[in-house]
PDB file of N, CA and C in Angstrom:
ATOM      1  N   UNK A   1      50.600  16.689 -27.903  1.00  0.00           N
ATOM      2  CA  UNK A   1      50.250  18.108 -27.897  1.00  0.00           C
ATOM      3  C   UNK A   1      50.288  18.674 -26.483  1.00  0.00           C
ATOM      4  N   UNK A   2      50.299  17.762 -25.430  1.00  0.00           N
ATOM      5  CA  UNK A   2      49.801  17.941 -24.000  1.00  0.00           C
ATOM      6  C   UNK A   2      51.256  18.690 -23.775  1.00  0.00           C
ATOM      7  N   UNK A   3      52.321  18.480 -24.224  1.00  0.00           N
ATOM      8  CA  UNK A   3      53.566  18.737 -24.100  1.00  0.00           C
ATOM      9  C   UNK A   3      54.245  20.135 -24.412  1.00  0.00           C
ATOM     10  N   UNK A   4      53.336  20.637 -25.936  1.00  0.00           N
ATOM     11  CA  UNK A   4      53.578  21.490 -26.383  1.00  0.00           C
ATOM     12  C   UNK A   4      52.993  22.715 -25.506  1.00  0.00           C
ATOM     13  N   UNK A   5      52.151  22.526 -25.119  1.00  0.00           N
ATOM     14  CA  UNK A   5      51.389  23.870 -24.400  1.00  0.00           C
ATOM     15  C   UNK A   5      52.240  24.079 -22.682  1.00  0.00           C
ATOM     16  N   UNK A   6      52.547  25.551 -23.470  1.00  0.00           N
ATOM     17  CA  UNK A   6      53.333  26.275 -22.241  1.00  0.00           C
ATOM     18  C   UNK A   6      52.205  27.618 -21.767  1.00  0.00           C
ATOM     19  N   UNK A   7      52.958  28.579 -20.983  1.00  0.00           N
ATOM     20  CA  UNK A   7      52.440  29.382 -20.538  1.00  0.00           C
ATOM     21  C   UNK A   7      52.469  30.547 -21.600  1.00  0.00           C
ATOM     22  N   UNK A   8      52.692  30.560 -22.469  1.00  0.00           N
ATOM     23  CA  UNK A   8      53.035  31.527 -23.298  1.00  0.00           C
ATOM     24  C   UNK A   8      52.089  31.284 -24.564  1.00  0.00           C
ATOM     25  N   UNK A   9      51.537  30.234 -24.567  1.00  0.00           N
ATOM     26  CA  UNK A   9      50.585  29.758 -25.349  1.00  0.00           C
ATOM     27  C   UNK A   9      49.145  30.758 -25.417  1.00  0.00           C
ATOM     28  N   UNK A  10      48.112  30.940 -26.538  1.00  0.00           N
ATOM     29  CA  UNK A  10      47.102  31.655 -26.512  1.00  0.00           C
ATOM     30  C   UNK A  10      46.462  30.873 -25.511  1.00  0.00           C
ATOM     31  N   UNK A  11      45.372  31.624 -25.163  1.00  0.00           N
ATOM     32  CA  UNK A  11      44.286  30.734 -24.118  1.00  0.00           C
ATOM     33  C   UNK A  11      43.430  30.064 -24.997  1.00  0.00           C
ATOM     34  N   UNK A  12      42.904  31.022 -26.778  1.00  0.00           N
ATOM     35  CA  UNK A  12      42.435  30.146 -27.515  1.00  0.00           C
ATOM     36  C   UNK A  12      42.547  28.653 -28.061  1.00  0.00           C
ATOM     37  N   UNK A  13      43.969  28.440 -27.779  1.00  0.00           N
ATOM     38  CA  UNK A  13      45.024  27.458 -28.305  1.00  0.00           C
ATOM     39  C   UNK A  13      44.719  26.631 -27.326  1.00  0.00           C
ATOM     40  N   UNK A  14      45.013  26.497 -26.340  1.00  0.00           N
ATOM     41  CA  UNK A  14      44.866  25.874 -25.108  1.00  0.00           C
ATOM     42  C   UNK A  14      43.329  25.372 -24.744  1.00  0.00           C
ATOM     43  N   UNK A  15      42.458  26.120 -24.747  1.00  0.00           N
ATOM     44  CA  UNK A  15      41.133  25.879 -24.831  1.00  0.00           C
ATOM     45  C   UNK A  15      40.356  24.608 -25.898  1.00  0.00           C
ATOM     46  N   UNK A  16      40.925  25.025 -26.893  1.00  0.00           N
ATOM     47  CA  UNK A  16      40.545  24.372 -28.129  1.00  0.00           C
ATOM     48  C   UNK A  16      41.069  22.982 -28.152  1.00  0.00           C
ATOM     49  N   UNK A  17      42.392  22.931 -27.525  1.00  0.00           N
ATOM     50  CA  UNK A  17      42.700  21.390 -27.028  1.00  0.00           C
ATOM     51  C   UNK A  17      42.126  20.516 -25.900  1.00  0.00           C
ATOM     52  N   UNK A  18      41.657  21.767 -25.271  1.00  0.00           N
ATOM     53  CA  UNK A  18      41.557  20.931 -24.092  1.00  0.00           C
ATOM     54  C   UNK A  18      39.558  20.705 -24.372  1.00  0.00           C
ATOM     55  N   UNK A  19      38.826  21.071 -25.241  1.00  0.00           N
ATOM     56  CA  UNK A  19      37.577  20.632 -25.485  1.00  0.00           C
ATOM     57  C   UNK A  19      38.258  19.267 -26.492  1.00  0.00           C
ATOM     58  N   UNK A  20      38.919  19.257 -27.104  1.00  0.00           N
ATOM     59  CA  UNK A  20      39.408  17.788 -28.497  1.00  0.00           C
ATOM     60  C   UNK A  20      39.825  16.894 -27.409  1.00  0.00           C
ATOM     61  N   UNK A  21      40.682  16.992 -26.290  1.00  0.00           N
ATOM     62  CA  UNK A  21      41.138  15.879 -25.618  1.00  0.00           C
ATOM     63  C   UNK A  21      40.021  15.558 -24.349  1.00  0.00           C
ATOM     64  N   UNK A  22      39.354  16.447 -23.648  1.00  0.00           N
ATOM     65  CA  UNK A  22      38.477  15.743 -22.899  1.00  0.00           C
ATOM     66  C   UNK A  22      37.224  15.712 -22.618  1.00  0.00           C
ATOM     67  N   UNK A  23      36.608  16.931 -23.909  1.00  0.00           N
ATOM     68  CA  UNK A  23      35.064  16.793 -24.108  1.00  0.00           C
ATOM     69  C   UNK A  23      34.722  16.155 -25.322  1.00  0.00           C
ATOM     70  N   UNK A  24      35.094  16.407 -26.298  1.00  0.00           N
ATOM     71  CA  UNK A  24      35.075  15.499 -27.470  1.00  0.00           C
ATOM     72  C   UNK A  24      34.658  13.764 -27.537  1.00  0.00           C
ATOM     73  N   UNK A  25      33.476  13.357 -28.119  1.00  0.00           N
ATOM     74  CA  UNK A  25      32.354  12.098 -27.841  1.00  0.00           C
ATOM     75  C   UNK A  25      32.383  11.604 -26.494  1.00  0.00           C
ATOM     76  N   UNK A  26      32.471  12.624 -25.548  1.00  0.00           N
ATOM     77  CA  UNK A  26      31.865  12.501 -24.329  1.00  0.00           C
ATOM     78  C   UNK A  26      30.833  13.241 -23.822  1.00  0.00           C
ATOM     79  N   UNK A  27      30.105  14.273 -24.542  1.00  0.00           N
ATOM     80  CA  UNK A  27      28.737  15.222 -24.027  1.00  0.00           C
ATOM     81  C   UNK A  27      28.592  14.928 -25.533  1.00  0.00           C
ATOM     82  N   UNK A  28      27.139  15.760 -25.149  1.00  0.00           N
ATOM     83  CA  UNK A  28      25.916  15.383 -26.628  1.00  0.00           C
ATOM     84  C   UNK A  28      26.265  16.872 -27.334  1.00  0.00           C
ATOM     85  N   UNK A  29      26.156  16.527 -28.465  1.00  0.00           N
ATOM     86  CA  UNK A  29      26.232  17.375 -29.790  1.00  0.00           C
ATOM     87  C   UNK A  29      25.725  19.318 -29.294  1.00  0.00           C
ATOM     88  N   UNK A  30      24.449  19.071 -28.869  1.00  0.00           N
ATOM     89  CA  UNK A  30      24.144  20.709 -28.260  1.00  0.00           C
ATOM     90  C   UNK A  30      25.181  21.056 -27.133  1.00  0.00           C
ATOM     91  N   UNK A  31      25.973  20.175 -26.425  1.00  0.00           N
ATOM     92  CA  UNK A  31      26.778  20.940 -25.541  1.00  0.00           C
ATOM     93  C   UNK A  31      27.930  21.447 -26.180  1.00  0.00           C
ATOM     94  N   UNK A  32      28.375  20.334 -27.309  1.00  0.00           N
ATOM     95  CA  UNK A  32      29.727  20.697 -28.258  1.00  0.00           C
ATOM     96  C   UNK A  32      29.575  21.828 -28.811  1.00  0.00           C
ATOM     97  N   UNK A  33      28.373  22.448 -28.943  1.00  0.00           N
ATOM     98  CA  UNK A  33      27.742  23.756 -30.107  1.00  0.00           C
ATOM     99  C   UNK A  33      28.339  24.599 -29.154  1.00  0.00           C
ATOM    100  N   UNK A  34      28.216  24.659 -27.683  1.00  0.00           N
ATOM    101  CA  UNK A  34      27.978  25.761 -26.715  1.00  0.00           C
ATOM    102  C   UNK A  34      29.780  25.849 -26.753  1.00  0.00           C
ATOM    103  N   UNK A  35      30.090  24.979 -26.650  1.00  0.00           N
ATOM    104  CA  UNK A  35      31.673  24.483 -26.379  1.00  0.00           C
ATOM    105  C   UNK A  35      32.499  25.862 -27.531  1.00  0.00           C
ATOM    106  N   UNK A  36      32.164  24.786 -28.571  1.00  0.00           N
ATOM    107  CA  UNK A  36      32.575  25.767 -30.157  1.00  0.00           C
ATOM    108  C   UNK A  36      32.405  26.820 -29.966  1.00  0.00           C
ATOM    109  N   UNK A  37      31.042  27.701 -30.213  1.00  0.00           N
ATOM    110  CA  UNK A  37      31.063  29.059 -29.725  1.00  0.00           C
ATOM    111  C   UNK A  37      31.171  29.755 -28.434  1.00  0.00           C
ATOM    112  N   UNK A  38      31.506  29.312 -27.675  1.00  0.00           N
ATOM    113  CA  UNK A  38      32.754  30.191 -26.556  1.00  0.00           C
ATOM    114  C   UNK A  38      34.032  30.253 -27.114  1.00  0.00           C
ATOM    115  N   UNK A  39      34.247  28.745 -27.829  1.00  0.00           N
ATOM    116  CA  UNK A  39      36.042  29.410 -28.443  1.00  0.00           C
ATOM    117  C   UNK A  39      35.864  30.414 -29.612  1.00  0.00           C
ATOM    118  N   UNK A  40      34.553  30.867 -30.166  1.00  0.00           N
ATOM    119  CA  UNK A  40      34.645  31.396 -31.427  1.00  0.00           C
ATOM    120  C   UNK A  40      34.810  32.993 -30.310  1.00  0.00           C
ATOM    121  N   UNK A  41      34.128  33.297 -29.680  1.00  0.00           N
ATOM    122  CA  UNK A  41      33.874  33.963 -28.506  1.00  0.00           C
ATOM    123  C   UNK A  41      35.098  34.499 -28.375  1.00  0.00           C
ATOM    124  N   UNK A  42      36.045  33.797 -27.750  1.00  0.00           N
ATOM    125  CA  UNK A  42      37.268  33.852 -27.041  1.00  0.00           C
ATOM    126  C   UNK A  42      38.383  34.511 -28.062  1.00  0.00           C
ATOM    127  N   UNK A  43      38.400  33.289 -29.174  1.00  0.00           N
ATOM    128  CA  UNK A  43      38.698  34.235 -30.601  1.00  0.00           C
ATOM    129  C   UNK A  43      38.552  35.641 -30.752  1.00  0.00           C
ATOM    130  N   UNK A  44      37.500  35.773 -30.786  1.00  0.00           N
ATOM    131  CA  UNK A  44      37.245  37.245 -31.067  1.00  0.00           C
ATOM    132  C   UNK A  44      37.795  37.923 -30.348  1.00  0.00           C
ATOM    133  N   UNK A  45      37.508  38.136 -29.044  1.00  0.00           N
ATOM    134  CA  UNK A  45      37.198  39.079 -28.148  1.00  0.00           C
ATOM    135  C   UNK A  45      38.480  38.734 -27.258  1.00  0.00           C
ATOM    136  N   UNK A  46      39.836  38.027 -27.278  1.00  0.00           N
ATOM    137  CA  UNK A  46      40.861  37.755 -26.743  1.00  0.00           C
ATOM    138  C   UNK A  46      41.617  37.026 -27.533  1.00  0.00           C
ATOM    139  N   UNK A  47      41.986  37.119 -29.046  1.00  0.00           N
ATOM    140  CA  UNK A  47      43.018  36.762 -29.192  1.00  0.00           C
ATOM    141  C   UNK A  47      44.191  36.710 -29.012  1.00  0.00           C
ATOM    142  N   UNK A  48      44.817  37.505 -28.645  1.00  0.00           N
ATOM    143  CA  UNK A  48      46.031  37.738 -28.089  1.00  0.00           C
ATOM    144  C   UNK A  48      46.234  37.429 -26.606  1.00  0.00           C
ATOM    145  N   UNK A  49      44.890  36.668 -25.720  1.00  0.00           N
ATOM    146  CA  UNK A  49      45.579  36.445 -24.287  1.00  0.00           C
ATOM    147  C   UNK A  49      45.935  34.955 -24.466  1.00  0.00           C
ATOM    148  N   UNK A  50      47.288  35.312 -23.435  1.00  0.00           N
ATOM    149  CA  UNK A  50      47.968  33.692 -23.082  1.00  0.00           C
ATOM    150  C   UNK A  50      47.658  33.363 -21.689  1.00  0.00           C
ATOM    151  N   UNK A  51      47.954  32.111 -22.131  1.00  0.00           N
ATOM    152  CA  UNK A  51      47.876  31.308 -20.850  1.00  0.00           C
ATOM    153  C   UNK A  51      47.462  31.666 -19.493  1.00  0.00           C
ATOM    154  N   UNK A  52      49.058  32.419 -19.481  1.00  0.00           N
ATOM    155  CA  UNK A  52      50.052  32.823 -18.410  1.00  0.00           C
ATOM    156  C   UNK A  52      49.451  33.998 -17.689  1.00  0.00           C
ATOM    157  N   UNK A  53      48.569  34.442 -18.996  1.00  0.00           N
ATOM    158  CA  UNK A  53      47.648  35.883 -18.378  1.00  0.00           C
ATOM    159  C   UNK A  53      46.305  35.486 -17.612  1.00  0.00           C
ATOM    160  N   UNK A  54      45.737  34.838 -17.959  1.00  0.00           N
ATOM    161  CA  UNK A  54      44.532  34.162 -17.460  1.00  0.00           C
ATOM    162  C   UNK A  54      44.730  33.107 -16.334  1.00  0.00           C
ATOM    163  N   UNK A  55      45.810  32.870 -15.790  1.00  0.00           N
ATOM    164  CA  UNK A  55      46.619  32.084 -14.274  1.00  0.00           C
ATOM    165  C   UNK A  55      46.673  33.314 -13.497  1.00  0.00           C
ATOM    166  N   UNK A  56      46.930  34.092 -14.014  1.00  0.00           N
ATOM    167  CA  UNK A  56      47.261  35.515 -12.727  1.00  0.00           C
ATOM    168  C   UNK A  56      46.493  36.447 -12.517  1.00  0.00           C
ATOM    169  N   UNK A  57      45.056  36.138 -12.875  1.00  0.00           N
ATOM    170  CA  UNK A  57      43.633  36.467 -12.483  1.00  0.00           C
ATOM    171  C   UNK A  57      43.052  35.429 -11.841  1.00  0.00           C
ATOM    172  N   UNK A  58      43.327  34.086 -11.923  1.00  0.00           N
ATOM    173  CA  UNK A  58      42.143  33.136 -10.881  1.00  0.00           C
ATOM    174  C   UNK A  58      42.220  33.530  -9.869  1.00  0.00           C
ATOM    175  N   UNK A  59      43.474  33.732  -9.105  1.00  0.00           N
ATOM    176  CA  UNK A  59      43.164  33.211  -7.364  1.00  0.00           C
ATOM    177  C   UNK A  59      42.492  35.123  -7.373  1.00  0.00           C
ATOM    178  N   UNK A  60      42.617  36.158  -7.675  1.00  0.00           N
ATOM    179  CA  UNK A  60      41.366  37.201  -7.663  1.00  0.00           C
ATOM    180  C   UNK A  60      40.107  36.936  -8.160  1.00  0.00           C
ATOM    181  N   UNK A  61      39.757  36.264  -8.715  1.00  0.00           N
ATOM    182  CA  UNK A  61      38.150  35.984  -9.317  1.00  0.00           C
ATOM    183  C   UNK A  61      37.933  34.715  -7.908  1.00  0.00           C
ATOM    184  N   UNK A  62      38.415  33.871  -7.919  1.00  0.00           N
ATOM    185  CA  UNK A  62      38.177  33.123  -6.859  1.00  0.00           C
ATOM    186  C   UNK A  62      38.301  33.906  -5.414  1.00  0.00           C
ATOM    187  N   UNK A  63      38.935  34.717  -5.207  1.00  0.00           N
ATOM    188  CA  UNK A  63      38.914  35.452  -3.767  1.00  0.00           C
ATOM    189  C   UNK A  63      37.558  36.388  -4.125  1.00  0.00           C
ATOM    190  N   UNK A  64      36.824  36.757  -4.901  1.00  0.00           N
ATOM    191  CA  UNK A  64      35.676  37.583  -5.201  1.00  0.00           C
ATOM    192  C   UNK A  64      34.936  36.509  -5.178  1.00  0.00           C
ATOM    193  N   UNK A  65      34.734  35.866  -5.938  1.00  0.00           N
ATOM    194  CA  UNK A  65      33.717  34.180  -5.987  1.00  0.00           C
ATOM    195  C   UNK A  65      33.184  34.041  -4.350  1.00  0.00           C
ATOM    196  N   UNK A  66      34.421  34.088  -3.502  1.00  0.00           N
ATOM    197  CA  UNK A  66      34.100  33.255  -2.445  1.00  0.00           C
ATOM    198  C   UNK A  66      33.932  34.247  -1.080  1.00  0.00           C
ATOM    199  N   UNK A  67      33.834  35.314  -1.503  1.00  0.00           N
ATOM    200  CA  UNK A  67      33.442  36.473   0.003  1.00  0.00           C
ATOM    201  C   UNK A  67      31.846  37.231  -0.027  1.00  0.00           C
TER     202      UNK A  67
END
């Protein structure tokens, strides 16, 4: 699946794999809850953003983060 995800991909899509491949029976059950509903979250309230859109806002949230 690691293969399939491009930049053009939802961020929901992408998200949702990336809690199954590297949080998944590695944190306790109440963190998985918190996990789940941010993607239900994200769902909602951004279905339609990709990837590719949410890469070309970090380095501005990080230049605000850090001044």
């Amino acid at each position: 699946m690691l293969n399939e995800i491009t930049n053009n991909n939802y961020f929901h899509t992408y998200y949702k794999h990336w809690i199954t491949v590297y949080k998944e029976g590695a944190i306790r059950d109440f963190t998985m809850k918190k996990y789940i509903m941010a993607l239900k979250w994200i769902e909602q309230l951004a279905p339609n953003l990709k990837l590719c859109e949410v890469k070309s806002y970090l380095p501005a949230i990080a230049k605000r983060l850090c001044s």
